[in-house]
Protein backbone atom coordinates (compact mmCIF):
# COMPACT_ATOMS: atom_id res chain seq x y z
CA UNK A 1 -15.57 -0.31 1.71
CA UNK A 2 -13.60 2.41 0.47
CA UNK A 3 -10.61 3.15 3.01
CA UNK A 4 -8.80 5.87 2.78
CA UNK A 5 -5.26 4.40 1.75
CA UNK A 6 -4.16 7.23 -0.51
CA UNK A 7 -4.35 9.51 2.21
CA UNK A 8 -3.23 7.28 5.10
CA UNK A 9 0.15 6.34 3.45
CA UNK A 10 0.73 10.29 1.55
CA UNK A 11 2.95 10.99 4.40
CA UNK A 12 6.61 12.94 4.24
CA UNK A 13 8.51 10.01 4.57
CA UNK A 14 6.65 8.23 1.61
CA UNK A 15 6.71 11.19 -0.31
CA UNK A 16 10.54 11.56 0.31
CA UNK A 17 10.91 8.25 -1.80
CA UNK A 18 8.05 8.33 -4.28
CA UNK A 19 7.92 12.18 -5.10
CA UNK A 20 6.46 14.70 -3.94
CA UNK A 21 3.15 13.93 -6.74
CA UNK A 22 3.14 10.82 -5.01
CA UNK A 23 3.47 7.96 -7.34
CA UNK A 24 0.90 5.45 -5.61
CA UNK A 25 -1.67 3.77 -8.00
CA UNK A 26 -4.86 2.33 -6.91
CA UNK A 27 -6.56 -1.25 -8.64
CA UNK A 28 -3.29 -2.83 -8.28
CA UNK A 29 -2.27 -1.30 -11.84
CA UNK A 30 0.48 1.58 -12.60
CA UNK A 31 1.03 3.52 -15.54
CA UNK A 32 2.82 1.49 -18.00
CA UNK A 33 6.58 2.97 -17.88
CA UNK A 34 6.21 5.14 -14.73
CA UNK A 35 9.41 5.79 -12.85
CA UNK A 36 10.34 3.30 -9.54
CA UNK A 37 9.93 3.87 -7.42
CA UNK A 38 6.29 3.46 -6.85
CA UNK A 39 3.22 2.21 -4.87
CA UNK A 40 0.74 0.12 -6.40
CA UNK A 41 -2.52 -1.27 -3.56
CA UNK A 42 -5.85 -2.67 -4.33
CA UNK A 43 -8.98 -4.37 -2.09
CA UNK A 44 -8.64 -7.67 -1.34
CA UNK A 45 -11.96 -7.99 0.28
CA UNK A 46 -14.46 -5.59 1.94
CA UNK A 47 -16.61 -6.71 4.55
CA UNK A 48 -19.11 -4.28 5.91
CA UNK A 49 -19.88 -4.31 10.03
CA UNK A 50 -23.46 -5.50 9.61
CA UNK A 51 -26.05 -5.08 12.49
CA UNK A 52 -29.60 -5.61 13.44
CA UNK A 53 -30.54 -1.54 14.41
CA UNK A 54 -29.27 0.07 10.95
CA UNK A 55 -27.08 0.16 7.96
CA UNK A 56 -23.36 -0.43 8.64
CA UNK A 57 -21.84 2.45 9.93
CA UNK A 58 -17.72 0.95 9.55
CA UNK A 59 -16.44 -1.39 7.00
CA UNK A 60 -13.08 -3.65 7.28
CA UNK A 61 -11.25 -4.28 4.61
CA UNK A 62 -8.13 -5.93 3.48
CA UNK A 63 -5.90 -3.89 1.56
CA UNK A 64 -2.67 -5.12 -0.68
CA UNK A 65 -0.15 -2.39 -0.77
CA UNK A 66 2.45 -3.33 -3.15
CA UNK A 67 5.87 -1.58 -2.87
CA UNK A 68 8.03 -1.32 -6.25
CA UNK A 69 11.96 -0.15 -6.58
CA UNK A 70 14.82 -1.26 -9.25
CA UNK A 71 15.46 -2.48 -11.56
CA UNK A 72 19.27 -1.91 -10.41
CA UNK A 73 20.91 -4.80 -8.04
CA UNK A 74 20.97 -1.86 -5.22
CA UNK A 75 17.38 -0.93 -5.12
CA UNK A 76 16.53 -3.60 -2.33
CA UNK A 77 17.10 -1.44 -0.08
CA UNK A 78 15.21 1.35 -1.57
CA UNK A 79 11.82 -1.20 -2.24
CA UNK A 80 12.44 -2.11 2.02
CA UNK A 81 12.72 1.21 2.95
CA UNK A 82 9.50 1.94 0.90
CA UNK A 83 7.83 -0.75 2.64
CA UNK A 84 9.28 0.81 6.26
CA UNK A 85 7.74 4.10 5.50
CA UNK A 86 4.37 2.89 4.47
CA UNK A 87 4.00 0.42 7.63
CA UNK A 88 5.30 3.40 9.54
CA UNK A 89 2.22 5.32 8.01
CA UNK A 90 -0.04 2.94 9.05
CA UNK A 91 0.99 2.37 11.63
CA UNK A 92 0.58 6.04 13.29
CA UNK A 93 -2.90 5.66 11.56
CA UNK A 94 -3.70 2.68 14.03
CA UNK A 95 -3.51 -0.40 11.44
CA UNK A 96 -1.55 -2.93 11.46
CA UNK A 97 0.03 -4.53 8.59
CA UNK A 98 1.78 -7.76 7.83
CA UNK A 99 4.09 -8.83 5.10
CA UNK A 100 2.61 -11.30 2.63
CA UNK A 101 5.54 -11.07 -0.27
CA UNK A 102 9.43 -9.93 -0.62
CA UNK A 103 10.48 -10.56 -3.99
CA UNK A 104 12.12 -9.73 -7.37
CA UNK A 105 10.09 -9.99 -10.31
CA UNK A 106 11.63 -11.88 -13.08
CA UNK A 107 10.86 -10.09 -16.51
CA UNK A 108 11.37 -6.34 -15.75
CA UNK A 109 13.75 -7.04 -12.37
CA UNK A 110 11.98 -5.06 -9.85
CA UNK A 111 11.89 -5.53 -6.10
CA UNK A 112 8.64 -6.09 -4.44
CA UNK A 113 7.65 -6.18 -1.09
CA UNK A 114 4.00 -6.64 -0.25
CA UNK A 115 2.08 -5.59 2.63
CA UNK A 116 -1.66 -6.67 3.58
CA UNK A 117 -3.68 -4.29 5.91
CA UNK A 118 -7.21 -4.76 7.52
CA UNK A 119 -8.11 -1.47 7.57
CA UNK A 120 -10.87 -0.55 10.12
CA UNK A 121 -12.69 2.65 9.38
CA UNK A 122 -15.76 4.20 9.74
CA UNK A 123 -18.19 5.11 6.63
């Protein structure tokens, strides 16, 4: 119940828009005042692939990955292309993502695009 997101989405292309010290921030939370743009992702649920012979030996969990840019009008595209490089990432790690949210938040102006993940992986 612990999949490896900051490693899965650390690639070159998310690196190329978050820094090079990535900024991505597990528990949902980032540093109050970091720079945008930034990654924020948290467990939705974990669910642990229980049989009969033995402990589990994979878990699947559902991961929110939360993509941040702005608070300038012309960081949409920035916060999308964010969002393009992280489903890229897990993509080439074999999970599939879905959008779940696109938006602009309405006290600090930031774009938001949210992606949810079951991540399969072994323990």
């Amino acid at each position: 119940m612990f999949a490896p997101i900051y490693k899965t989405i650390s690639t070159a292309a998310v690196k190329a828009i978050v820094g090079s010290q990535p900024r991505i921030y597990g528990s949902g939370l980032a540093p109050q005042g970091v720079t945008a743009p930034y990654i924020t992702w948290f467990v939705v649920v974990g669910q642990p692939y229980d049989h009969l012979s033995g402990p589990p030996g994979a878990d699947n969990d559902t991961i929110q990955i939360d993509c941040w840019a702005g608070p300038k009008d012309d960081q949409e595209l920035v916060c999308i292309s964010l969002a393009k490089a992280v489903r890229d990432a897990l993509d080439a790690a074999g999970q599939a993502c879905r959008i779940i949210i696109n938006t602009r938040e309405s006290d600090t102006k930031l774009f938001r695009v949210g992606l949810q993940v079951d991540f399969i992986h072994n323990r």
